[in-house]
N, C-alpha and C. Protein backbone atom coordinates (compact mmCIF):
# COMPACT_ATOMS: atom_id res chain seq x y z
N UNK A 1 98.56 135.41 95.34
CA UNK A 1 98.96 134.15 95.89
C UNK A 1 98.82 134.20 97.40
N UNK A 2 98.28 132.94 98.26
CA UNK A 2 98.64 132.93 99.15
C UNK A 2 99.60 131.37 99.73
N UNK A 3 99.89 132.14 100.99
CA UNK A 3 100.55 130.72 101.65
C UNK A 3 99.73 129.34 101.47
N UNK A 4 100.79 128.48 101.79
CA UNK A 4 99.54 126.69 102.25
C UNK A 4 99.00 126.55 103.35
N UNK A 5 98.71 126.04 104.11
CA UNK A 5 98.47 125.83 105.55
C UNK A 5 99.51 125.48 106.30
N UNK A 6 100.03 126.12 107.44
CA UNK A 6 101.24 125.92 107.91
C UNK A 6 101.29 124.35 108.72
N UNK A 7 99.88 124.41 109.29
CA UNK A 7 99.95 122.93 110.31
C UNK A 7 99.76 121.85 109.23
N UNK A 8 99.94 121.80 108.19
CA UNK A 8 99.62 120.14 107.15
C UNK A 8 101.13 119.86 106.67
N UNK A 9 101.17 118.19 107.07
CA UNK A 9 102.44 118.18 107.23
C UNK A 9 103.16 118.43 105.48
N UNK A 10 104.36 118.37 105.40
CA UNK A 10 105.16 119.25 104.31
C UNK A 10 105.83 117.81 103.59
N UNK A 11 105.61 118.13 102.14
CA UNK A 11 105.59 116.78 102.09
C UNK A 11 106.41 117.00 100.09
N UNK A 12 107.13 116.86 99.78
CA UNK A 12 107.18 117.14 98.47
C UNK A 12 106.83 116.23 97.56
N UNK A 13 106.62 114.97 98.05
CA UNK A 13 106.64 113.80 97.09
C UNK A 13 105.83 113.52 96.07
N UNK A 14 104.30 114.47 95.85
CA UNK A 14 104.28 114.18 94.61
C UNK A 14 104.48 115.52 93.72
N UNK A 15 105.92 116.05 94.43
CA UNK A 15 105.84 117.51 93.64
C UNK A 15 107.06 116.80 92.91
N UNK A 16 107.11 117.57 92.24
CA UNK A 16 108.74 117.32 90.85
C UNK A 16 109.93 118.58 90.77
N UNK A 17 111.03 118.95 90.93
CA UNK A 17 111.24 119.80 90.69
C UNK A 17 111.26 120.69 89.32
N UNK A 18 110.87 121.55 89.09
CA UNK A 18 110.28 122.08 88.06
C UNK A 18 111.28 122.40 87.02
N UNK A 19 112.33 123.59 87.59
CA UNK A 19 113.10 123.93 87.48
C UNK A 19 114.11 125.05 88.62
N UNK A 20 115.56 125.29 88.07
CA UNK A 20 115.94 125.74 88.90
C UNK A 20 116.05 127.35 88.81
N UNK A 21 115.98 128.11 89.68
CA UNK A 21 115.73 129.33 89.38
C UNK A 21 116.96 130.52 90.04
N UNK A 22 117.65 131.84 88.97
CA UNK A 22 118.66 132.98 89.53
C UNK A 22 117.94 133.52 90.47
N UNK A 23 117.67 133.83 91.36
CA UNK A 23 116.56 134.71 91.76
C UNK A 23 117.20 135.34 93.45
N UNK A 24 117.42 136.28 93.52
CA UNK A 24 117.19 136.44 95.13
C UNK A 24 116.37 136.52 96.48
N UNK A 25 116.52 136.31 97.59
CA UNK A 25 115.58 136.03 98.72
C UNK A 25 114.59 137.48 98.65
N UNK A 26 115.06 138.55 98.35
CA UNK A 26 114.26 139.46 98.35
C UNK A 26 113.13 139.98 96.79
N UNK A 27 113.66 139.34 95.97
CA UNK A 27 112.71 139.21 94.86
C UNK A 27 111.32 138.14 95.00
N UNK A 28 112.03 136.80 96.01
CA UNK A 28 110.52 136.12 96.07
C UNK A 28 110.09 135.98 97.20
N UNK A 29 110.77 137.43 98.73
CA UNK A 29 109.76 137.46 99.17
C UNK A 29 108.69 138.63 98.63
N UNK A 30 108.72 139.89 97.96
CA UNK A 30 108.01 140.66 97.69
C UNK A 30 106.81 139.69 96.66
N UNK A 31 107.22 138.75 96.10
CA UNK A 31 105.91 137.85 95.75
C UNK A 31 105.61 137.37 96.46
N UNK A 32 106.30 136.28 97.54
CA UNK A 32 105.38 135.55 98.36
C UNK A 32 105.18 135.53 99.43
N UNK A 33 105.86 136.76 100.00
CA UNK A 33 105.71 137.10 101.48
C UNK A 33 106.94 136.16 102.31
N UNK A 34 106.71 136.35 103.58
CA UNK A 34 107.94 135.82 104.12
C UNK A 34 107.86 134.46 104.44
N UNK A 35 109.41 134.00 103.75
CA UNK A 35 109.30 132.29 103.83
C UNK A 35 109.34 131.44 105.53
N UNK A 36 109.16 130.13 105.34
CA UNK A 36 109.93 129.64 106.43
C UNK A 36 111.14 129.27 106.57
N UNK A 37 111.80 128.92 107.65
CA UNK A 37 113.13 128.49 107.71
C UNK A 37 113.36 126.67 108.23
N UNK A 38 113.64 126.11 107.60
CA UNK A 38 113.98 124.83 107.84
C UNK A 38 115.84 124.44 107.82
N UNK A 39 115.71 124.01 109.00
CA UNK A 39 117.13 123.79 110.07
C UNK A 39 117.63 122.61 109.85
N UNK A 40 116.61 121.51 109.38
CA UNK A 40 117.38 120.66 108.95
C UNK A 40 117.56 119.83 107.80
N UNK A 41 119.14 118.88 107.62
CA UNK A 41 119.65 118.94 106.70
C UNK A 41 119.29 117.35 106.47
N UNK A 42 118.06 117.21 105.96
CA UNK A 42 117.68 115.19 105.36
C UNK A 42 118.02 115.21 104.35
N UNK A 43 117.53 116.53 103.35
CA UNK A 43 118.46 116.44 101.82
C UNK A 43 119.72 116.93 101.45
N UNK A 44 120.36 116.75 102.33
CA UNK A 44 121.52 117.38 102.24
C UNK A 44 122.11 118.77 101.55
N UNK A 45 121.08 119.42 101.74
CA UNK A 45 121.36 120.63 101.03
C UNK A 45 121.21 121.90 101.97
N UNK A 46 121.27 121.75 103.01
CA UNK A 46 121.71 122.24 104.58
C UNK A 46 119.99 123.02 104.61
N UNK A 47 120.30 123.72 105.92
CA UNK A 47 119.34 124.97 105.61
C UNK A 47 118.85 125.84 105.00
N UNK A 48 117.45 125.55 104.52
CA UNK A 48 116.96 126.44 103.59
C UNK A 48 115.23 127.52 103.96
N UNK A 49 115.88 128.35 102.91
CA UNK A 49 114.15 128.87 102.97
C UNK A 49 113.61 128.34 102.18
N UNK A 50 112.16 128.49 102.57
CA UNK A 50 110.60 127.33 101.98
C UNK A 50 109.83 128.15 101.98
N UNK A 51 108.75 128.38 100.56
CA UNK A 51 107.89 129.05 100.49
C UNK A 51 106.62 128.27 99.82
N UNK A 52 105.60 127.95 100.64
CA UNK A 52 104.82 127.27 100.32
C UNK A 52 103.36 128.07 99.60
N UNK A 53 103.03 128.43 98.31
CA UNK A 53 101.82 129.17 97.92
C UNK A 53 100.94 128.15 97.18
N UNK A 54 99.66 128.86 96.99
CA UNK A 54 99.08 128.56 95.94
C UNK A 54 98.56 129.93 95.51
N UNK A 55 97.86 129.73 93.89
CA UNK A 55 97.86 130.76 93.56
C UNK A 55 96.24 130.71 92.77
N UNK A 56 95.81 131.69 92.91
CA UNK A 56 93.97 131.86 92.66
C UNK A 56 93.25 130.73 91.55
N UNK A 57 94.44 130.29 90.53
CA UNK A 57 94.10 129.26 89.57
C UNK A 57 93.86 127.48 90.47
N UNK A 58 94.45 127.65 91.21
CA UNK A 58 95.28 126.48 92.46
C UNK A 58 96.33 126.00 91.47
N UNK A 59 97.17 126.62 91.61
CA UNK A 59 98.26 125.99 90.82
C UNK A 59 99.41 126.36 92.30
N UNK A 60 99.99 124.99 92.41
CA UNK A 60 100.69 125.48 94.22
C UNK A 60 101.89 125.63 93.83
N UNK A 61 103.16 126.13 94.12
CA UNK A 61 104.21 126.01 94.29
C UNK A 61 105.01 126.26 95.27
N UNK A 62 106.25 125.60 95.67
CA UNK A 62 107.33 125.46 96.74
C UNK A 62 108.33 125.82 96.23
N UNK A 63 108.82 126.80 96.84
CA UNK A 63 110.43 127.29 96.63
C UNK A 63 111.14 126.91 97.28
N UNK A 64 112.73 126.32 97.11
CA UNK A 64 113.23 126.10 98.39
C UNK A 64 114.50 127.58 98.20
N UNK A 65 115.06 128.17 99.15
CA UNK A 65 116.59 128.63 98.28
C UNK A 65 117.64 128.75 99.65
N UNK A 66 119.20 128.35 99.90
CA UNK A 66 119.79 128.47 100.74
C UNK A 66 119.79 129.46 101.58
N UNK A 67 119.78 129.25 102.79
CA UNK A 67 119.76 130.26 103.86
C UNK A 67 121.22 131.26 104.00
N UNK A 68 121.78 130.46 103.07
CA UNK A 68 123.07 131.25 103.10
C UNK A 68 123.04 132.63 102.12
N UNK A 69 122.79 132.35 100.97
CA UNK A 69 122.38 132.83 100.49
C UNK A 69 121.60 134.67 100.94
N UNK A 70 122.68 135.90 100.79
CA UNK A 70 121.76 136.78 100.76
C UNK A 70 120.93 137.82 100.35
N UNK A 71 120.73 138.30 101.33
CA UNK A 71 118.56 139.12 100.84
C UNK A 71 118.60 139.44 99.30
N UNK A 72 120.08 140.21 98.93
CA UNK A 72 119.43 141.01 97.68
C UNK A 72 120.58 140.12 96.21
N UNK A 73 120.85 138.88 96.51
CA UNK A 73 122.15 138.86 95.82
C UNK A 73 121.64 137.25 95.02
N UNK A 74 121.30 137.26 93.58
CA UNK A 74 120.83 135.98 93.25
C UNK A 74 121.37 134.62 93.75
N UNK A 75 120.76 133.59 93.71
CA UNK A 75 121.32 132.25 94.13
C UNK A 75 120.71 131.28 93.57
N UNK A 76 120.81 129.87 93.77
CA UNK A 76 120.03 129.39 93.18
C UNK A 76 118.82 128.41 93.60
N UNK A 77 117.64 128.57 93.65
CA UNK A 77 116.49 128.60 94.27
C UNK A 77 115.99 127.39 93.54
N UNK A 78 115.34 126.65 94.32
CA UNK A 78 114.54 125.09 93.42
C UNK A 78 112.96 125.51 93.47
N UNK A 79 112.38 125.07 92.19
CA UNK A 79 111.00 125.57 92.32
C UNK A 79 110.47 123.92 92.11
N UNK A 80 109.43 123.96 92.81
CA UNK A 80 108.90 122.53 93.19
C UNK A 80 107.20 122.70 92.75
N UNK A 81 106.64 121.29 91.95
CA UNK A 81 105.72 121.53 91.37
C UNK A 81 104.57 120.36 90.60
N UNK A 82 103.46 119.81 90.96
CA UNK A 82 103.19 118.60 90.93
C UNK A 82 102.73 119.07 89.03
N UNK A 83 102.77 119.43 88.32
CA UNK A 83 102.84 119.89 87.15
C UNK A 83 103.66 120.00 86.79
N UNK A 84 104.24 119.58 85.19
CA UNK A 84 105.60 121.04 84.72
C UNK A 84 105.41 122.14 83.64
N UNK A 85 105.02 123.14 85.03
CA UNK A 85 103.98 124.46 84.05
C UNK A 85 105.31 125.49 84.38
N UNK A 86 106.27 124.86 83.90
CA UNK A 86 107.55 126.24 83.96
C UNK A 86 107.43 127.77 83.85
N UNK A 87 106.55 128.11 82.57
CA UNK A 87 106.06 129.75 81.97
C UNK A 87 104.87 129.91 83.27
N UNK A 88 103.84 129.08 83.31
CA UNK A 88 102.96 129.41 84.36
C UNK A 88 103.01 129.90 85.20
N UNK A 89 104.21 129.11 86.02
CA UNK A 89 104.57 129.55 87.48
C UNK A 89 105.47 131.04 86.90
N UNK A 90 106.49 130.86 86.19
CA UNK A 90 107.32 132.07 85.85
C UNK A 90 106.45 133.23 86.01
N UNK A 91 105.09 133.31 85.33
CA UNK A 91 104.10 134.26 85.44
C UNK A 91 103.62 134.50 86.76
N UNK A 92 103.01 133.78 87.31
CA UNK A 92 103.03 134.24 89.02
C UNK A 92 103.81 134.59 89.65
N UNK A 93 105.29 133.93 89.29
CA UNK A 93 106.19 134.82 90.37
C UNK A 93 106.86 136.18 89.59
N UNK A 94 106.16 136.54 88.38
CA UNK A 94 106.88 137.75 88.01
C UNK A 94 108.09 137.97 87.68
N UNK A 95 109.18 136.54 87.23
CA UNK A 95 109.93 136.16 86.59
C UNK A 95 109.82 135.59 85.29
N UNK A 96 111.15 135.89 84.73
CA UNK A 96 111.03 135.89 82.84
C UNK A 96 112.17 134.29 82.52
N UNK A 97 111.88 133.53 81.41
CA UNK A 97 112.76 132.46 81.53
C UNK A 97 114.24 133.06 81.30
N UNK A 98 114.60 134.13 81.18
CA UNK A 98 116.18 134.30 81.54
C UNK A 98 116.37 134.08 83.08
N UNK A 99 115.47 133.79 83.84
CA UNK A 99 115.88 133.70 85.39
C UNK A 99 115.87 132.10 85.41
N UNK A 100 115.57 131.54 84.67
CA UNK A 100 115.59 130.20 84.83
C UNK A 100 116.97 129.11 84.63
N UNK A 101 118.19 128.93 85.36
CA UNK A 101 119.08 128.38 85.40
C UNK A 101 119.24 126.86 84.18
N UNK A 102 118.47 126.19 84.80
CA UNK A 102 117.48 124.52 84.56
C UNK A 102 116.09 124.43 84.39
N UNK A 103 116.05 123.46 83.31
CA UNK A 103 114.10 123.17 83.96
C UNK A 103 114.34 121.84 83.19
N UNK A 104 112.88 120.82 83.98
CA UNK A 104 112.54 119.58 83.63
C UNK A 104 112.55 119.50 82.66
N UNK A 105 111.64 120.13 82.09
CA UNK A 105 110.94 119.24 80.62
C UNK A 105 111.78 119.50 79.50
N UNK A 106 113.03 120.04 79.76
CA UNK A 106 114.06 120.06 78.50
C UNK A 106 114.14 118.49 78.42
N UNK A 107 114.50 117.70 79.54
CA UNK A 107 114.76 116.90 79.50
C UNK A 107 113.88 115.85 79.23
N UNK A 108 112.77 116.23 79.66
CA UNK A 108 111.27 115.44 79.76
C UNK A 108 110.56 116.25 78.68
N UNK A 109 110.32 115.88 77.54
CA UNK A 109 109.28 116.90 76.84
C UNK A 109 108.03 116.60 77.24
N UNK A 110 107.21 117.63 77.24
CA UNK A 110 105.53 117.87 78.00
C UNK A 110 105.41 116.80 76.86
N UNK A 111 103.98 116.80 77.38
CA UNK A 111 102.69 116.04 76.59
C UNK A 111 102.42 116.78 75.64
N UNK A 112 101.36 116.41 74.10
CA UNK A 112 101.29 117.20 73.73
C UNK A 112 100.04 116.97 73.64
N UNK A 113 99.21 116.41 75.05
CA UNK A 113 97.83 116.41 74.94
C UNK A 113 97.35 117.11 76.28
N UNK A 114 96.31 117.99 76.35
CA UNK A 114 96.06 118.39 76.98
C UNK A 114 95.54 120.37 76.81
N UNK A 115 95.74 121.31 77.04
CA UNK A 115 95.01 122.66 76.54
C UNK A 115 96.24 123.42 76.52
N UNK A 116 96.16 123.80 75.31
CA UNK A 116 97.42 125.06 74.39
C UNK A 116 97.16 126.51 74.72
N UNK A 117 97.94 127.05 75.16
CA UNK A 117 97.51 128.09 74.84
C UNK A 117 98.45 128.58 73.23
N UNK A 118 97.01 129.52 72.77
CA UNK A 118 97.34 129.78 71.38
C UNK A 118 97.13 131.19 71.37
N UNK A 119 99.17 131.99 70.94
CA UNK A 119 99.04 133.64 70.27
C UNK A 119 98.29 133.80 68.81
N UNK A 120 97.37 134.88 69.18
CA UNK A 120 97.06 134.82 67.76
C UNK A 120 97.61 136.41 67.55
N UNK A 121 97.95 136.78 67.03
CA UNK A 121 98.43 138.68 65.98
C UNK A 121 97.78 139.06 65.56
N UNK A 122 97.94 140.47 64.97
CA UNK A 122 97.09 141.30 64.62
C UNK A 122 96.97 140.79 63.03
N UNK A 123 97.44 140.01 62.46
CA UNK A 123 97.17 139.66 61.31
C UNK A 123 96.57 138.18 61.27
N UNK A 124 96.19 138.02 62.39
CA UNK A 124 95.18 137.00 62.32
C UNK A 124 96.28 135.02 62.26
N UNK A 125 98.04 135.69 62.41
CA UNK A 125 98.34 134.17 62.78
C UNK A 125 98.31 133.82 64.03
N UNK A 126 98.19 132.45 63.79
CA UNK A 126 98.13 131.62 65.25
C UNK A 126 99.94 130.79 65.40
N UNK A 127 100.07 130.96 66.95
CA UNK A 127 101.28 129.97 66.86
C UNK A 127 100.88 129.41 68.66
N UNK A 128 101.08 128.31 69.02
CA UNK A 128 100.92 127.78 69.98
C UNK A 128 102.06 127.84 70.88
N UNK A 129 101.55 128.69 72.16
CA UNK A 129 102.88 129.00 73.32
C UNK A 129 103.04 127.57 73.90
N UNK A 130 102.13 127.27 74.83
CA UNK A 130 102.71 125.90 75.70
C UNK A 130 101.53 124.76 75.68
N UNK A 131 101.65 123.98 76.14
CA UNK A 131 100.37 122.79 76.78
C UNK A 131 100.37 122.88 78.03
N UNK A 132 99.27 122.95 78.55
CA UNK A 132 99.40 122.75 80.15
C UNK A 132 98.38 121.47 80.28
N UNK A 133 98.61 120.74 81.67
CA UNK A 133 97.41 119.51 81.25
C UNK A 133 96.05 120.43 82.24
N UNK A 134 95.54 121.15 82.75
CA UNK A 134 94.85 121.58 83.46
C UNK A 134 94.24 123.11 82.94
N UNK A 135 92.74 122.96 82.30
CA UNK A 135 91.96 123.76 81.81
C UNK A 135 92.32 125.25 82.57
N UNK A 136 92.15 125.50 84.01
CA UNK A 136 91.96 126.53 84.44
C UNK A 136 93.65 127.33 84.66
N UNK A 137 94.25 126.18 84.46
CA UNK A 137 96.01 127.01 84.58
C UNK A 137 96.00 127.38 83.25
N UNK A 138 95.63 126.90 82.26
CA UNK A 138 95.57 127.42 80.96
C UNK A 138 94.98 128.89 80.54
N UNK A 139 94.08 128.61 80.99
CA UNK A 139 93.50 130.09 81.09
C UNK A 139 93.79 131.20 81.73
N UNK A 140 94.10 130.38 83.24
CA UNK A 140 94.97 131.65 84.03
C UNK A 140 96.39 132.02 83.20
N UNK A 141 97.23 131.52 82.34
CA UNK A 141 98.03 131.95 82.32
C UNK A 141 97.85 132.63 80.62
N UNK A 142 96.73 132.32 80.13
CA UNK A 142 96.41 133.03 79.26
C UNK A 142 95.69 134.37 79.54
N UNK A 143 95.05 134.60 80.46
CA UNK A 143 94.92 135.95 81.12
C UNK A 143 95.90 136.49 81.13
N UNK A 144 96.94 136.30 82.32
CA UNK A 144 98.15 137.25 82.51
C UNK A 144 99.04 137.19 81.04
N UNK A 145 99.15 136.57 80.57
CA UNK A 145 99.57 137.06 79.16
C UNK A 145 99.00 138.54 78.26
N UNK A 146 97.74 138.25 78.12
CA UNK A 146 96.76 139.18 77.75
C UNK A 146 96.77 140.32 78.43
N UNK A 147 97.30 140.49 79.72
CA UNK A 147 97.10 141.37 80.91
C UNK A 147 98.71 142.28 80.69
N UNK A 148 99.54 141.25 80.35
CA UNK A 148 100.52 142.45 79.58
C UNK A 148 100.84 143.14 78.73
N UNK A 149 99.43 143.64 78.32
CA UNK A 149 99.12 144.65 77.56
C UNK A 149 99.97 144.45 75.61
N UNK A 150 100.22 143.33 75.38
CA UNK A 150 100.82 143.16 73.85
C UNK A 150 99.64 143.20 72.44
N UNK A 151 100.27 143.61 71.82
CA UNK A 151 99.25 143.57 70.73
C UNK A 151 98.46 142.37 70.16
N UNK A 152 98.85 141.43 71.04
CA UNK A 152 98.48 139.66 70.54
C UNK A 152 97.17 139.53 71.55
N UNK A 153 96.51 138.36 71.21
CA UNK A 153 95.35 138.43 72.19
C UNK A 153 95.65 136.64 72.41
N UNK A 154 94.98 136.13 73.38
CA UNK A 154 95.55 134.50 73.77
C UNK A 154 94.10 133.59 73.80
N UNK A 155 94.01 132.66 73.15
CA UNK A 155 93.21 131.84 73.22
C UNK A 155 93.79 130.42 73.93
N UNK A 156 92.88 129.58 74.47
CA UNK A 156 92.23 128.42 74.94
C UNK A 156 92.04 127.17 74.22
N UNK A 157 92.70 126.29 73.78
CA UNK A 157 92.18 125.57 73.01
C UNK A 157 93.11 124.19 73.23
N UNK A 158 92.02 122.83 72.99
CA UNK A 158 92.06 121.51 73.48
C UNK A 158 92.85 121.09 72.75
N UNK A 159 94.18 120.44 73.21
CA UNK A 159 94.71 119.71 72.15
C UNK A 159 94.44 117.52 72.57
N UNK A 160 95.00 117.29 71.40
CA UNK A 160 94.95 115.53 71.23
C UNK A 160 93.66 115.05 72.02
N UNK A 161 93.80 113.75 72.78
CA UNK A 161 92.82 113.11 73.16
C UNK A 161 92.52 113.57 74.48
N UNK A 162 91.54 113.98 74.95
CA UNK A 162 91.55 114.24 77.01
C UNK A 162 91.24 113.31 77.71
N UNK A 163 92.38 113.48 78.54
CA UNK A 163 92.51 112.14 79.51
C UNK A 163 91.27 112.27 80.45
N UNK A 164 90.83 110.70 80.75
CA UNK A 164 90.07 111.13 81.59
C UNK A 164 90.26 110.09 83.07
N UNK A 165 91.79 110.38 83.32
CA UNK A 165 91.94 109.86 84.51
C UNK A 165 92.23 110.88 85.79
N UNK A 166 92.05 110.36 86.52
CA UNK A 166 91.53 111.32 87.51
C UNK A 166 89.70 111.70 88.34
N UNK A 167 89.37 112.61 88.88
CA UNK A 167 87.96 112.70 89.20
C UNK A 167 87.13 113.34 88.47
N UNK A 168 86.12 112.13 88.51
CA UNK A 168 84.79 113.26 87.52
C UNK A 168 83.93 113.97 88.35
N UNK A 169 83.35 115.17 87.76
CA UNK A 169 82.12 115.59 88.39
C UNK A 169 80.94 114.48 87.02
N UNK A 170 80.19 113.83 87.75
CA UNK A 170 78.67 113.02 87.06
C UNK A 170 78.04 114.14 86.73
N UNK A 171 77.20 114.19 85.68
CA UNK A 171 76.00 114.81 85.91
C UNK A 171 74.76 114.16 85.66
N UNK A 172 73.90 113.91 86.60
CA UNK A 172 72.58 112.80 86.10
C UNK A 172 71.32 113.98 85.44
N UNK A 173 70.73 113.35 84.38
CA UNK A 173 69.52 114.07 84.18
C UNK A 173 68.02 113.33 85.21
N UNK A 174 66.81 114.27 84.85
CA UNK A 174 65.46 113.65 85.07
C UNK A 174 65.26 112.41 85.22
N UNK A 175 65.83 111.68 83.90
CA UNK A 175 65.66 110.26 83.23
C UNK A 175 66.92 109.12 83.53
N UNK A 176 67.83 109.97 84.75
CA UNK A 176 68.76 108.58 85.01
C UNK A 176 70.18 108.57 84.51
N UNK A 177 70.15 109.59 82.85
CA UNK A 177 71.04 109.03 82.01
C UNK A 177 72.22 109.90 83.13
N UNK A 178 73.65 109.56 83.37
CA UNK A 178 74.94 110.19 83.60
C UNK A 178 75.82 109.57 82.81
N UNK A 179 76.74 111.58 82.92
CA UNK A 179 77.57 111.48 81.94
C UNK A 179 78.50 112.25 82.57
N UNK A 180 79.52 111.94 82.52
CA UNK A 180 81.07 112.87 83.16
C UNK A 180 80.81 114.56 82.15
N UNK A 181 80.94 115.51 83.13
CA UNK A 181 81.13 116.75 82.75
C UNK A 181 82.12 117.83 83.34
N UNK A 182 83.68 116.99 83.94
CA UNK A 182 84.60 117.47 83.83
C UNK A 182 85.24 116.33 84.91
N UNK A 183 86.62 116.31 84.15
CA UNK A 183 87.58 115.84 85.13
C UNK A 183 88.91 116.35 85.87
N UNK A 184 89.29 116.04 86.56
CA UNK A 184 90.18 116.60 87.50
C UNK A 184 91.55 115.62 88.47
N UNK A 185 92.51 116.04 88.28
CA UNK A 185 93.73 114.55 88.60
C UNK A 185 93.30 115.27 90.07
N UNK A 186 93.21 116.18 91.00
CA UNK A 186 92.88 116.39 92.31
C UNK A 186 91.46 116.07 92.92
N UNK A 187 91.22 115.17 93.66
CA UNK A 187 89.73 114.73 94.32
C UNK A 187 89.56 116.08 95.22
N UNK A 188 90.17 116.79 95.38
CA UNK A 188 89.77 118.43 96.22
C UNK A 188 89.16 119.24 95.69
N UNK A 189 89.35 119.08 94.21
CA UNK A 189 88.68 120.01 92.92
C UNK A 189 87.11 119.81 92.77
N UNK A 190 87.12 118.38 93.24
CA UNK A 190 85.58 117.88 92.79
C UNK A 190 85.03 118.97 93.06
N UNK A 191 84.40 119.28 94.73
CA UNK A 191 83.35 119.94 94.98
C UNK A 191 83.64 121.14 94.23
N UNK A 192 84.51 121.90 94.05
CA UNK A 192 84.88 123.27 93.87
C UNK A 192 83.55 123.32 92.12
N UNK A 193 84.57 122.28 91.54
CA UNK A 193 84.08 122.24 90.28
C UNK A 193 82.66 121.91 90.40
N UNK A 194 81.45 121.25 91.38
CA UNK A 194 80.39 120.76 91.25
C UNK A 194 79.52 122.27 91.43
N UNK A 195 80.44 122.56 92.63
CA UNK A 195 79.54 124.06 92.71
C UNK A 195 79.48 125.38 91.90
N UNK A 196 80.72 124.97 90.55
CA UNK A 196 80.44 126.07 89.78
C UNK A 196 79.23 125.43 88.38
């Protein structure tokens, strides 16, 4: 993971809070390096630390957690997130859902359209872990699954109808014809995605 850009202004609004997290200042800086400090109090939740990442999939997240709060002693930390990829992020920051206080989508159930990841066993059953709406968080977090070494292996796979709001990459042939060959709710993704 790295940081965001420090000079773009800071903005949470189309993030959601994800869920709320036990965690101490010194558990998420050894993931995310050292936060910032913000002095003042618009949300009334006084001074806090802010940790702004994204992470190699681009999946971004914001931590906020009280400044009072200290180095080695849990508290309770807000994880902020224009997705609600709860296990996802849990996986990047190297936290397990027993650290998880709250989360959204108890309340909000996900979609159930969009890419599953699916355990399959050594006896060949399948059971479906989560939906994420975004192909490449799917996969990333089906890697690090796979990457913790369990006897299960993790597949990829499309569920219900795919939305196709958001940006397309076109692709035109010889003859004129275009046809959308991937979409994306971020217009930043386009090029990324044109050039792979």
């Amino acid at each position: 993971m790295k940081p965001l850009a420090s000079r773009r202004p800071i903005s949470l609004s189309p993030q959601k809070r994800a869920c709320t997290l036990s965690v101490s200042r010194a558990v998420l800086e050894r993931r995310l390096g050292k936060p910032t400090r913000h002095e003042e109090d618009g949300d009334g939740l006084g001074p806090r630390y802010r940790w702004e990442s994204t992470c190699d999939c681009g999946l971004e997240l914001f931590v906020d957690l009280p400044v009072h709060a200290g180095a080695n002693e849990p508290s309770e930390a807000s994880l902020w997130m224009e997705h609600l990829e709860v296990e996802h992020a849990l996986a990047h920051l190297g936290l397990t859902p027993s650290d998880v206080v709250w989360r959204a989508d108890v309340q909000h159930p996900l979609s159930l359209e969009g890419w599953t990841i699916v355990r399959v066993d050594a006896r060949g059953d399948r059971q479906d872990q989560c939906v994420l709406p975004l192909r490449e968080h799917a996969e990333c977090l089906g890697r690090m699954l796979e990457a913790r070494g369990s006897k299960h292996s993790y597949t990829v796979e499309s569920r219900g109808m795919p939305s196709r709001q958001g940006w397309s990459v076109i692709r035109q042939d010889a003859h004129g014809n275009q046809y959308a060959v991937a979409v994306h709710p971020r217009r930043t993704r386009g090029p990324r995605l044109v050039a792979s």
